[in-house]
C-alpha atoms as a PDB file:
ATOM      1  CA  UNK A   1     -25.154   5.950  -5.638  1.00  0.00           C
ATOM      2  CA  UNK A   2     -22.884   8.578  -4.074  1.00  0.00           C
ATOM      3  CA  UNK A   3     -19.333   7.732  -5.291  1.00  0.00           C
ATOM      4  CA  UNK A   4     -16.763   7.423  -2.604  1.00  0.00           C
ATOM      5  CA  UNK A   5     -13.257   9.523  -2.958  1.00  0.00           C
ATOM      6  CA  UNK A   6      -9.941   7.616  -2.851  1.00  0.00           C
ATOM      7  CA  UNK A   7      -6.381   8.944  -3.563  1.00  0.00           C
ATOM      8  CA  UNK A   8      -5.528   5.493  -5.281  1.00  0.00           C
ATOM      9  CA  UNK A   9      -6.940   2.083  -6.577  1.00  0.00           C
ATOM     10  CA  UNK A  10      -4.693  -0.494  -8.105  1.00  0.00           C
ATOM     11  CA  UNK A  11      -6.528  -3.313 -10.112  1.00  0.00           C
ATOM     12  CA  UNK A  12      -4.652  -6.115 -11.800  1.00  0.00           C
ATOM     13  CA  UNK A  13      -4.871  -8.782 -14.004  1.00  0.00           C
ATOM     14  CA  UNK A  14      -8.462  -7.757 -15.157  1.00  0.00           C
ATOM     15  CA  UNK A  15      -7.579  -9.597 -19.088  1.00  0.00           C
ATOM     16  CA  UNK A  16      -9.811  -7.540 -20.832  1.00  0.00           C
ATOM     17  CA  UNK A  17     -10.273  -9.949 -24.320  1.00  0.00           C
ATOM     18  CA  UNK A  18     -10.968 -13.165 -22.449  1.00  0.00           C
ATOM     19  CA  UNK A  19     -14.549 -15.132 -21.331  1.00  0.00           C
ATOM     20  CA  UNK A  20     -13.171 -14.618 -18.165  1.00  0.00           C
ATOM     21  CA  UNK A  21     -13.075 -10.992 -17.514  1.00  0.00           C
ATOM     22  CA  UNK A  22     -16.042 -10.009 -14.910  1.00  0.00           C
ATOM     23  CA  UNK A  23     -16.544  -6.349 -16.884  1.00  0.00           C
ATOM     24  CA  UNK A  24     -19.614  -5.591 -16.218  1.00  0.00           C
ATOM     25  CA  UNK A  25     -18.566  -6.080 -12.304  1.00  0.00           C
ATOM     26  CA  UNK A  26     -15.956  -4.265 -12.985  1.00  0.00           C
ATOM     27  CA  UNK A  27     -18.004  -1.474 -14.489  1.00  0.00           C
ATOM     28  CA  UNK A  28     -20.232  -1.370 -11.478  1.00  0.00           C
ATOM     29  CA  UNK A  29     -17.277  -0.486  -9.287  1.00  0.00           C
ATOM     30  CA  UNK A  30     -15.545   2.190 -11.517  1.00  0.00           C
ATOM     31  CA  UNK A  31     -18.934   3.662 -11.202  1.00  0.00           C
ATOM     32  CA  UNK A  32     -18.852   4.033  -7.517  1.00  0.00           C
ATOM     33  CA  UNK A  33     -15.289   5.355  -6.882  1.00  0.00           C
ATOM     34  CA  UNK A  34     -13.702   8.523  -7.449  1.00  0.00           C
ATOM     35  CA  UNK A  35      -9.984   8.386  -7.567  1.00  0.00           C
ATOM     36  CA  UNK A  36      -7.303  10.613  -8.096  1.00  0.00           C
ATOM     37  CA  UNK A  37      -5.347   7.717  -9.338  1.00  0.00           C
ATOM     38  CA  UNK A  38      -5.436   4.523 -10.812  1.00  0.00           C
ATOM     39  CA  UNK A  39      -2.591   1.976 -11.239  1.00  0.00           C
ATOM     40  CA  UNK A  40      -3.549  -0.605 -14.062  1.00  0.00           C
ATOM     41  CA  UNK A  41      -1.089  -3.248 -12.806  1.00  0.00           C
ATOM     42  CA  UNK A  42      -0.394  -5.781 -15.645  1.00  0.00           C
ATOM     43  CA  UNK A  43      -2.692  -8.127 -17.737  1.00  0.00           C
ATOM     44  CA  UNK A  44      -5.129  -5.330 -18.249  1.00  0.00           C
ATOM     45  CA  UNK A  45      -5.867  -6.442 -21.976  1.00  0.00           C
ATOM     46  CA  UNK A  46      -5.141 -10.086 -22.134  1.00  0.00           C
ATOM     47  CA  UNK A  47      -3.175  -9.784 -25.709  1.00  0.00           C
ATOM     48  CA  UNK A  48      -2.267 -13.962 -25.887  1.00  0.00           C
ATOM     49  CA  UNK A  49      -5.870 -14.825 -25.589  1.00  0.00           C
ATOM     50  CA  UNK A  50      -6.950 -11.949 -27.614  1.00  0.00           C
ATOM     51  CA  UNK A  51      -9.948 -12.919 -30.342  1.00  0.00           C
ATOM     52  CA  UNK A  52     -11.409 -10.670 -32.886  1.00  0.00           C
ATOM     53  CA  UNK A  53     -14.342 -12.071 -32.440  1.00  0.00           C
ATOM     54  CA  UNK A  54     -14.459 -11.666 -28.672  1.00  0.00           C
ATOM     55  CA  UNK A  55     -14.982  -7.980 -27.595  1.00  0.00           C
ATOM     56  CA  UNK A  56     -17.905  -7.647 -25.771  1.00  0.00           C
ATOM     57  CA  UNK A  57     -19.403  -3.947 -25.247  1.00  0.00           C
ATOM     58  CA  UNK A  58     -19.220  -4.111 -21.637  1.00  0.00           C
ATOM     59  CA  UNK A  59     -15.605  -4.470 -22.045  1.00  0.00           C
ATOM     60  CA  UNK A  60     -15.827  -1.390 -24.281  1.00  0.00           C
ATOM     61  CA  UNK A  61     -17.342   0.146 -21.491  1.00  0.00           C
ATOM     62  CA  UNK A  62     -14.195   0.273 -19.414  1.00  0.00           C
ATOM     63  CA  UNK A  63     -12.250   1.835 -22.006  1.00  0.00           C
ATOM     64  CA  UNK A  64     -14.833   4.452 -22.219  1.00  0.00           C
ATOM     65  CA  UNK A  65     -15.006   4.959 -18.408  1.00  0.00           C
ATOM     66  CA  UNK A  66     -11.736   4.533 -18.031  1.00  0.00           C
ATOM     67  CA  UNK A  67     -11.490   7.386 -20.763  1.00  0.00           C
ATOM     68  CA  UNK A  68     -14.378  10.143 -18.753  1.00  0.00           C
ATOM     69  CA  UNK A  69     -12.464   9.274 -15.572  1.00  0.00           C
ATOM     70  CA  UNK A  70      -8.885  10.569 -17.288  1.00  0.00           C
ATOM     71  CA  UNK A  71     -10.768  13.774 -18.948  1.00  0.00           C
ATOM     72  CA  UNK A  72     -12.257  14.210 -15.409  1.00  0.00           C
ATOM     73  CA  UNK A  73      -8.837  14.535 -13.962  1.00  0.00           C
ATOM     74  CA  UNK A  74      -7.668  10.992 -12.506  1.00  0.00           C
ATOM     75  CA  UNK A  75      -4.496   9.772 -13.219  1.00  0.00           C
ATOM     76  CA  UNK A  76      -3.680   6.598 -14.893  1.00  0.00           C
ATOM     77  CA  UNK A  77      -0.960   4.702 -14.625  1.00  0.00           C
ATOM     78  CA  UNK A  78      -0.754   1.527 -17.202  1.00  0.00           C
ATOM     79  CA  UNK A  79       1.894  -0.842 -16.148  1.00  0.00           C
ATOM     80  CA  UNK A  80       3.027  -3.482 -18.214  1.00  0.00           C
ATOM     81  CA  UNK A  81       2.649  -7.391 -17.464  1.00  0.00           C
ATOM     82  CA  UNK A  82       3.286 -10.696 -19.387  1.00  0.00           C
ATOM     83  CA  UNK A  83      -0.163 -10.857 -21.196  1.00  0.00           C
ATOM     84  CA  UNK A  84       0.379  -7.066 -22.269  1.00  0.00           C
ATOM     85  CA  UNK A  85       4.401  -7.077 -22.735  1.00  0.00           C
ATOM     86  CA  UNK A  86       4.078  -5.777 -25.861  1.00  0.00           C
ATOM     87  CA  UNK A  87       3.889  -2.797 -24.137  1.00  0.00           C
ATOM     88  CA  UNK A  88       6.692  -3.238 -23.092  1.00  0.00           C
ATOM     89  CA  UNK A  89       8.070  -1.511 -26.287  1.00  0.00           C
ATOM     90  CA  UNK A  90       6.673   1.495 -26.015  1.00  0.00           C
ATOM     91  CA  UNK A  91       7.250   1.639 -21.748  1.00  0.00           C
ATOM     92  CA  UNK A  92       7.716   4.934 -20.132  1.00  0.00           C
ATOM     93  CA  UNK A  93       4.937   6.890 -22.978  1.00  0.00           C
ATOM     94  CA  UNK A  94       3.112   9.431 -21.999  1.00  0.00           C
ATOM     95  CA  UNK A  95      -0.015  10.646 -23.315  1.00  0.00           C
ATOM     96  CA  UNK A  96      -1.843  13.393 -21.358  1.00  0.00           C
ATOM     97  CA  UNK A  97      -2.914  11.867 -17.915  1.00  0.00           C
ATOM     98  CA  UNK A  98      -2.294   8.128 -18.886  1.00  0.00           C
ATOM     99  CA  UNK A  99       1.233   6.925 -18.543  1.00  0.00           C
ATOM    100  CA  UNK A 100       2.891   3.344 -19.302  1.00  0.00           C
ATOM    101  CA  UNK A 101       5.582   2.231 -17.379  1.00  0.00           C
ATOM    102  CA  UNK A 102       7.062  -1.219 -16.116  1.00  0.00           C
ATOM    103  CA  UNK A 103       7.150   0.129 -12.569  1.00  0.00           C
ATOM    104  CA  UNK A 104       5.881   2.664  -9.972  1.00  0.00           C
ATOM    105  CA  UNK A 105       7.377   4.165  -7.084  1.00  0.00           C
ATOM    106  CA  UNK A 106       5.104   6.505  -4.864  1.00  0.00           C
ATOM    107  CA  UNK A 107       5.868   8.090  -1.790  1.00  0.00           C
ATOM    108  CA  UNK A 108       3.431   7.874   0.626  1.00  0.00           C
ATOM    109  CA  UNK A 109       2.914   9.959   3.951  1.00  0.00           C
ATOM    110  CA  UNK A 110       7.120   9.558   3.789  1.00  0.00           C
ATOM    111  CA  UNK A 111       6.450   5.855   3.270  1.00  0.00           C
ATOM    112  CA  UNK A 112       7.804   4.654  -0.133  1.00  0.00           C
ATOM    113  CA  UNK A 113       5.893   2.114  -2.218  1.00  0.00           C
ATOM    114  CA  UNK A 114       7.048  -0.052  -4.743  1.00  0.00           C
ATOM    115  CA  UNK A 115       4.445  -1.589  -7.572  1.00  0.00           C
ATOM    116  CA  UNK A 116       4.620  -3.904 -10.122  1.00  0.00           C
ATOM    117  CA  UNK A 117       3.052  -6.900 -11.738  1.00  0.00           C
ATOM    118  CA  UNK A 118       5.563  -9.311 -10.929  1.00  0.00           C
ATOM    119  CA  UNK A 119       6.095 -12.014 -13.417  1.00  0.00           C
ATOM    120  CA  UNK A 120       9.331 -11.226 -13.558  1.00  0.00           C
ATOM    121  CA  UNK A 121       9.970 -14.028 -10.591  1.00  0.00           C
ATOM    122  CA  UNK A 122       8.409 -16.770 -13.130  1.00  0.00           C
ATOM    123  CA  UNK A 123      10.780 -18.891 -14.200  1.00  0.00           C
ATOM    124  CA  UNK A 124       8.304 -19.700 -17.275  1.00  0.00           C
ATOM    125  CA  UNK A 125       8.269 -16.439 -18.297  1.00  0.00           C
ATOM    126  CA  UNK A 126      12.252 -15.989 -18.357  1.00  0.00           C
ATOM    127  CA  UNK A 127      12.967 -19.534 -20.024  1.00  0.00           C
ATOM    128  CA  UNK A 128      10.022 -21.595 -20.996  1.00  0.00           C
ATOM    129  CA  UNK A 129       7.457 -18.899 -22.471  1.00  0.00           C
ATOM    130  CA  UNK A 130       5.736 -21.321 -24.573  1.00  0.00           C
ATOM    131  CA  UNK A 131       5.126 -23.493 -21.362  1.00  0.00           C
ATOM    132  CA  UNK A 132       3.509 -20.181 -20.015  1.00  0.00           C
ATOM    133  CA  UNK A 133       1.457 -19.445 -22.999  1.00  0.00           C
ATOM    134  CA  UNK A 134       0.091 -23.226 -23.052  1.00  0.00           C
ATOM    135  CA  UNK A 135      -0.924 -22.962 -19.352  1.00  0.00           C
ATOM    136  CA  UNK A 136      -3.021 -19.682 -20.420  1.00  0.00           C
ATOM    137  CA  UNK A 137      -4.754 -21.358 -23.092  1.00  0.00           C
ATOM    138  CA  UNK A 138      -5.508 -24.134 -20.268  1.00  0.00           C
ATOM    139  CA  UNK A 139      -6.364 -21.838 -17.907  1.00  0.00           C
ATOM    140  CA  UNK A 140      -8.990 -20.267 -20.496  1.00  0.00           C
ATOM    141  CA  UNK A 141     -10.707 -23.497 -21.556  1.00  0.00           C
ATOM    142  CA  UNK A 142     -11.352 -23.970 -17.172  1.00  0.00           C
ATOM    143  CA  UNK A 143     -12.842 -20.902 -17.501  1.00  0.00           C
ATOM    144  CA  UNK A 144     -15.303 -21.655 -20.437  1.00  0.00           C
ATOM    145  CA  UNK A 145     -15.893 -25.065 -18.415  1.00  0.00           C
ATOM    146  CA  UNK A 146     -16.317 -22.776 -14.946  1.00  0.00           C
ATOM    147  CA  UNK A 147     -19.285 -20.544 -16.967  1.00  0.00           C
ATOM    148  CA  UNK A 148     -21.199 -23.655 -18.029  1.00  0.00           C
ATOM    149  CA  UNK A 149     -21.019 -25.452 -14.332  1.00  0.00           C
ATOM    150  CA  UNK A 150     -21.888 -22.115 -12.548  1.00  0.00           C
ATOM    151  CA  UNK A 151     -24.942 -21.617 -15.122  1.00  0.00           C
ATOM    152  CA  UNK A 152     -25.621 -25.371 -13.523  1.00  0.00           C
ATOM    153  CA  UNK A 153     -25.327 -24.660 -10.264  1.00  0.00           C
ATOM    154  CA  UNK A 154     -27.137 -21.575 -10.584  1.00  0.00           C
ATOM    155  CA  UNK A 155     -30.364 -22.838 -11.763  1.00  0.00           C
ATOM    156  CA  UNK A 156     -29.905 -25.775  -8.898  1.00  0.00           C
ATOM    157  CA  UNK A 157     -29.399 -23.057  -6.469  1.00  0.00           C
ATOM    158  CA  UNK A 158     -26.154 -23.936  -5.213  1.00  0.00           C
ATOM    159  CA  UNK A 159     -24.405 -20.758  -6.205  1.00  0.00           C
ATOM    160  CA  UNK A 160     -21.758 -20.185  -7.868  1.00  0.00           C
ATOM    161  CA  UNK A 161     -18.032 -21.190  -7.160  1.00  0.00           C
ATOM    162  CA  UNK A 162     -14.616 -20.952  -8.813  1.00  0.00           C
ATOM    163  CA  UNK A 163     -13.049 -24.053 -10.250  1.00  0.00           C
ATOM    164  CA  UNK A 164      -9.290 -22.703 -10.702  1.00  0.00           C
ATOM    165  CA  UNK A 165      -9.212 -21.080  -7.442  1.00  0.00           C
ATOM    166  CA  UNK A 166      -9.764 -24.193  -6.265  1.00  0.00           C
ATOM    167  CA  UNK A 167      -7.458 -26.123  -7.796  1.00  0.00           C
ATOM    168  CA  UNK A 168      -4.405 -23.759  -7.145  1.00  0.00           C
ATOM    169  CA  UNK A 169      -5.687 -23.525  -3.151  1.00  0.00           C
ATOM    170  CA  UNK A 170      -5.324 -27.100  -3.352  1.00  0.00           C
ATOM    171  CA  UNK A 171      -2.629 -28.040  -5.476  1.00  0.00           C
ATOM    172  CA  UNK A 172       0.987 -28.457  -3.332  1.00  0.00           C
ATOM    173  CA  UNK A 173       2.844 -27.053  -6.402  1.00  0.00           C
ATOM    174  CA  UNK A 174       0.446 -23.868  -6.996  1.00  0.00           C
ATOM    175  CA  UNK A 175       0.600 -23.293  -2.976  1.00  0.00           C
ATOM    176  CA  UNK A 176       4.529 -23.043  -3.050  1.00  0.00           C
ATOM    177  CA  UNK A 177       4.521 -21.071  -6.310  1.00  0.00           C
ATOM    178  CA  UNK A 178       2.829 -18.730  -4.169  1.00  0.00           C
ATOM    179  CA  UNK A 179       4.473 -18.513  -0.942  1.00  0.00           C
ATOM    180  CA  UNK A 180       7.511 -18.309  -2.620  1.00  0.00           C
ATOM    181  CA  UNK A 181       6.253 -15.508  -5.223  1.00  0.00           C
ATOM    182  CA  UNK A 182       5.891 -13.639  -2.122  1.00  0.00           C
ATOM    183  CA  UNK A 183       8.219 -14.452   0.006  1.00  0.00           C
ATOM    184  CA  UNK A 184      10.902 -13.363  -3.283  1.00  0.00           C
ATOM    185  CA  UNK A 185       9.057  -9.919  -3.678  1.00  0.00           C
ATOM    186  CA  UNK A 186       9.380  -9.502   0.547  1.00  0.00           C
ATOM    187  CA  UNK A 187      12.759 -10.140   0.368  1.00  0.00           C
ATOM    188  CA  UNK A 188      13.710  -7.858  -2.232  1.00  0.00           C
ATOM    189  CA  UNK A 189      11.464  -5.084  -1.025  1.00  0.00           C
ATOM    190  CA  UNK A 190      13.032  -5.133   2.093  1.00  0.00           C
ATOM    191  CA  UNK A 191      16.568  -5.262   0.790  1.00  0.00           C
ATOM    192  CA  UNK A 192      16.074  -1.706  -1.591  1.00  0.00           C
ATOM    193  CA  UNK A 193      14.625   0.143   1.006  1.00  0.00           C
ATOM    194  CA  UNK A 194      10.647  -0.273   0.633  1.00  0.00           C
ATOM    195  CA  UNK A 195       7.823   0.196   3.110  1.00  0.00           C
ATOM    196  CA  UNK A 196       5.507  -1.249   0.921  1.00  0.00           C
ATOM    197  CA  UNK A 197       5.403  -4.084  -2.145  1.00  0.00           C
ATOM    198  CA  UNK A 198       2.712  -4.501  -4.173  1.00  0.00           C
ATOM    199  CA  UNK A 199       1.999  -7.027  -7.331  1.00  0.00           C
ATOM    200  CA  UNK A 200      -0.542  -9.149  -9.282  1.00  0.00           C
ATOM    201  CA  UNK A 201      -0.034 -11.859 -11.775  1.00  0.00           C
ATOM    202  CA  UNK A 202      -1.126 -14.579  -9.075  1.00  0.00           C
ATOM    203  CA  UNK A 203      -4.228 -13.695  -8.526  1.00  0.00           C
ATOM    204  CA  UNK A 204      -4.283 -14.301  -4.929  1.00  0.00           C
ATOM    205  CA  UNK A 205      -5.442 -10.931  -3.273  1.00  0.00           C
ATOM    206  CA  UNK A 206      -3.054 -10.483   0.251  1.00  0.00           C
ATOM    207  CA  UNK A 207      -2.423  -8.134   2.455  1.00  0.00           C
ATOM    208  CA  UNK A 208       0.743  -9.162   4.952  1.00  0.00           C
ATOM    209  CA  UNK A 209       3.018  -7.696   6.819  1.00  0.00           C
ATOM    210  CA  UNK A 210       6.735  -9.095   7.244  1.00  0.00           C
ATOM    211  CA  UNK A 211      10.231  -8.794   9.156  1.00  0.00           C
ATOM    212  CA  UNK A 212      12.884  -9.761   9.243  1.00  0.00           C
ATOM    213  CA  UNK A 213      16.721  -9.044  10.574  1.00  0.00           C
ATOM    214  CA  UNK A 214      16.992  -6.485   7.879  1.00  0.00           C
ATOM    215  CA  UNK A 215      13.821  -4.495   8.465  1.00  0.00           C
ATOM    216  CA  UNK A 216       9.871  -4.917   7.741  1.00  0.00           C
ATOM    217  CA  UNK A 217       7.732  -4.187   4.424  1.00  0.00           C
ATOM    218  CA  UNK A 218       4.350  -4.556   3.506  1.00  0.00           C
ATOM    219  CA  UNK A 219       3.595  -6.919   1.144  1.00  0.00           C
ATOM    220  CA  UNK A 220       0.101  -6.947  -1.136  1.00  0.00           C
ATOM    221  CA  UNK A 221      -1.606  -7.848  -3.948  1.00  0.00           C
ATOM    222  CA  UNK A 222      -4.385  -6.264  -5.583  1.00  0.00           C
ATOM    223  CA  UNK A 223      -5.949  -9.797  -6.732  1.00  0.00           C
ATOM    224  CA  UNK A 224      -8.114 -10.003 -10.055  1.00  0.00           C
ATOM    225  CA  UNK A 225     -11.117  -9.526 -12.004  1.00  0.00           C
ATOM    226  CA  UNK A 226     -11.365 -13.131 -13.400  1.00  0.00           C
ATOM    227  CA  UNK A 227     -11.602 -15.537  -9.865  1.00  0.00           C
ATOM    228  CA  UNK A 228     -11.598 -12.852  -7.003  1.00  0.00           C
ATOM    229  CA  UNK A 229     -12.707  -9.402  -8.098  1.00  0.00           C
ATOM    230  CA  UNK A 230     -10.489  -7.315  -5.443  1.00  0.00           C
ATOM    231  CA  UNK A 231      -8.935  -4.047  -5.510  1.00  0.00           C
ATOM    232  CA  UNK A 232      -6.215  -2.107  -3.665  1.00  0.00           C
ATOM    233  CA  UNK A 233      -7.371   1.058  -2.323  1.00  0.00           C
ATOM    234  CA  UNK A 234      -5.665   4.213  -0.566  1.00  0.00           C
ATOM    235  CA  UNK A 235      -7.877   6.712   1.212  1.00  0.00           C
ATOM    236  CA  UNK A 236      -4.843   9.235   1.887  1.00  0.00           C
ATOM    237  CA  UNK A 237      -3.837   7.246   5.109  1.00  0.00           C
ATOM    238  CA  UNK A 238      -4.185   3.616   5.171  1.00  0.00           C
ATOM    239  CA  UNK A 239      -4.476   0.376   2.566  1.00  0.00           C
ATOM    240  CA  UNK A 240      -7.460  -1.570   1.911  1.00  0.00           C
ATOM    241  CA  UNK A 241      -8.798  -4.556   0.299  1.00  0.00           C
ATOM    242  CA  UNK A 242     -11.573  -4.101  -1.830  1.00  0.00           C
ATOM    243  CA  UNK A 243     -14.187  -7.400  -2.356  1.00  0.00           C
ATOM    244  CA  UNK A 244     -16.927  -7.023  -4.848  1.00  0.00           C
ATOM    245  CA  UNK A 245     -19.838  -8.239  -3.531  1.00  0.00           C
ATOM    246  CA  UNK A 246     -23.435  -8.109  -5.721  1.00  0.00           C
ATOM    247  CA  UNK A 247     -25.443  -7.382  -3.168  1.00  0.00           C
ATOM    248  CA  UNK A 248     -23.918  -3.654  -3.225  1.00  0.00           C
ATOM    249  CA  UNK A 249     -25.114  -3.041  -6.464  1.00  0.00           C
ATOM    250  CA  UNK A 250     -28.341  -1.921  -7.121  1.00  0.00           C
ATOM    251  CA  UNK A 251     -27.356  -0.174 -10.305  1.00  0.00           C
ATOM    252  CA  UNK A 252     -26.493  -3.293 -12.058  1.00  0.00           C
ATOM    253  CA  UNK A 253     -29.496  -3.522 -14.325  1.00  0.00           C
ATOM    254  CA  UNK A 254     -28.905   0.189 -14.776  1.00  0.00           C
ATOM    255  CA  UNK A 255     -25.224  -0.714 -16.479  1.00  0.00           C
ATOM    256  CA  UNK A 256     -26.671  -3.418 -18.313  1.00  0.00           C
ATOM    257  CA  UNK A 257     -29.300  -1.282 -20.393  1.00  0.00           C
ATOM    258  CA  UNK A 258     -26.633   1.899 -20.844  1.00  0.00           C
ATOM    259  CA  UNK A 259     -24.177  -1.323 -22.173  1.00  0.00           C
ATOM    260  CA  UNK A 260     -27.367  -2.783 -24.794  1.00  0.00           C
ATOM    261  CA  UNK A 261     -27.890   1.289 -25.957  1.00  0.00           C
ATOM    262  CA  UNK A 262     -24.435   1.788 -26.964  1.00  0.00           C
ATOM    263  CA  UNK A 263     -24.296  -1.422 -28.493  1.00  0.00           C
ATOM    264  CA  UNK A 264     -27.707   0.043 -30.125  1.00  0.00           C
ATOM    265  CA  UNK A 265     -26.027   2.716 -31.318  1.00  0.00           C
ATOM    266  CA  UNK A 266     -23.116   1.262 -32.760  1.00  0.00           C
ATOM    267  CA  UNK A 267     -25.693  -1.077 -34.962  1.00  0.00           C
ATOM    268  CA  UNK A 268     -26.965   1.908 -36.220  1.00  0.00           C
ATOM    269  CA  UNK A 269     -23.638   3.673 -36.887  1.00  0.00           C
ATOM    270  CA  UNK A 270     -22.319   0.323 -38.451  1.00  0.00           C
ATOM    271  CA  UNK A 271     -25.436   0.498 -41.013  1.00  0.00           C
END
């Protein structure tokens, strides 16, 4: 597969640790791009749900990549979200190409562009983090319940579908969350100057434009790797939304044998 050459990809809220993380997906498309930048935008390593136990090698695997895409020159930025704030600590390191900040501000073809993971507008984070942490552990157990449906459904030949997207495109509460998630980070983008605004933490991949009396911004969210599997990307002159779709991958068994001979190998090392 010939890789295709971007100036920057943003992925967020991939919570590398949990049942939920689609790595080997993931894999697949680190494998076909070639970026000189990539923003991690929050919950890259989902530290509250984080098992010993649970560390499969395909999530490894992105590490590694991640690792050969650095020494081959791209740029990563790692910024800090609520499942990884204990990053938060050691915000604004530096080591080689890989930085770790709370925030990035690019400029853009003279257009300036504000990123972040935005759970600073959660009110549960601020006050109630318990309340926050609880949902998560929720939010994990749908998941495991999700897996064993879709295995279901698979075998049926119904496909697959996603049982917490569902539920927050349907429940009033989770709507408004969201509208007003984005209608907060609009607002303030606007007010400091920004052409464009981009977050995660809702997992609800957008791309919208907005004005208002005091000027225009574009608002957008790179998504997830748990319900939606989107990425931002950059080709030098406009903003996409990346979808991963399995039908694009041929390679996949490919990934999965390279994924059982390094866990092979580290059997053998282990011995």
């Amino acid at each position: 597969m010939t890789k295709r050459n971007l100036d920057i990809v943003v992925l967020s809220d991939i919570h590398l640790g949990t049942v939920g993380c689609h790595a080997l997906e993931l894999l697949q498309y680190l494998n076909s791009i070639n970026p000189k930048m990539i923003v991690l935008n929050g919950d890259f390593v989902d530290v509250w749900n984080f098992r010993k136990y649970y560390w499969p090698e395909a999530h490894m695997m992105i590490l590694r990549t991640l690792l050969t895409m650095m020494t081959n020159g791209t740029d990563i930025y790692y910024l800090t979200g609520n499942h990884d704030e204990v990053l938060r600590k050691v915000s604004s390191l530096q080591l080689g190409p890989l930085l770790i900040k709370d925030k990035l501000i690019l400029e853009l073809n003279g257009e300036k562009v504000w990123i972040f993971h935005g759970d600073i507008f959660d009110i549960t984070m601020k006050h109630s983090k318990w309340i926050a942490k609880l949902g998560g552990k929720g939010y994990e157990l749908l998941i495991l319940l999700n897996l064993a449906i879709n295995t279901i459904s698979s075998k049926l030949g119904y496909g697959k579908i996603s049982l917490s997207k569902k539920i927050k495109d349907s429940v009033k509460k989770a709507v408004k969350f969201i509208e007003d998630f984005e209608t907060t980070a609009i607002e303030l983008a606007i007010d400091q100057g920004y052409d464009y605004v981009i977050c995660g933490h809702i997992h609800q991949p957008k791309i919208r434009g907005y004005e208002n009396e005091k000027g225009s911004v574009i608002y957008m969210n790179s998504g997830d790797w748990v319900e939606n599997l989107t990425a931002l990307e950059f080709d030098g002159h406009e903003w996409d939304m990346y979808k991963y779709k399995e039908e694009d991958f041929v390679a996949g068994a490919r990934i999965e044998k390279l994924i059982d001979r390094n866990r092979v190998k580290s059997e053998v090392y282990v011995q």
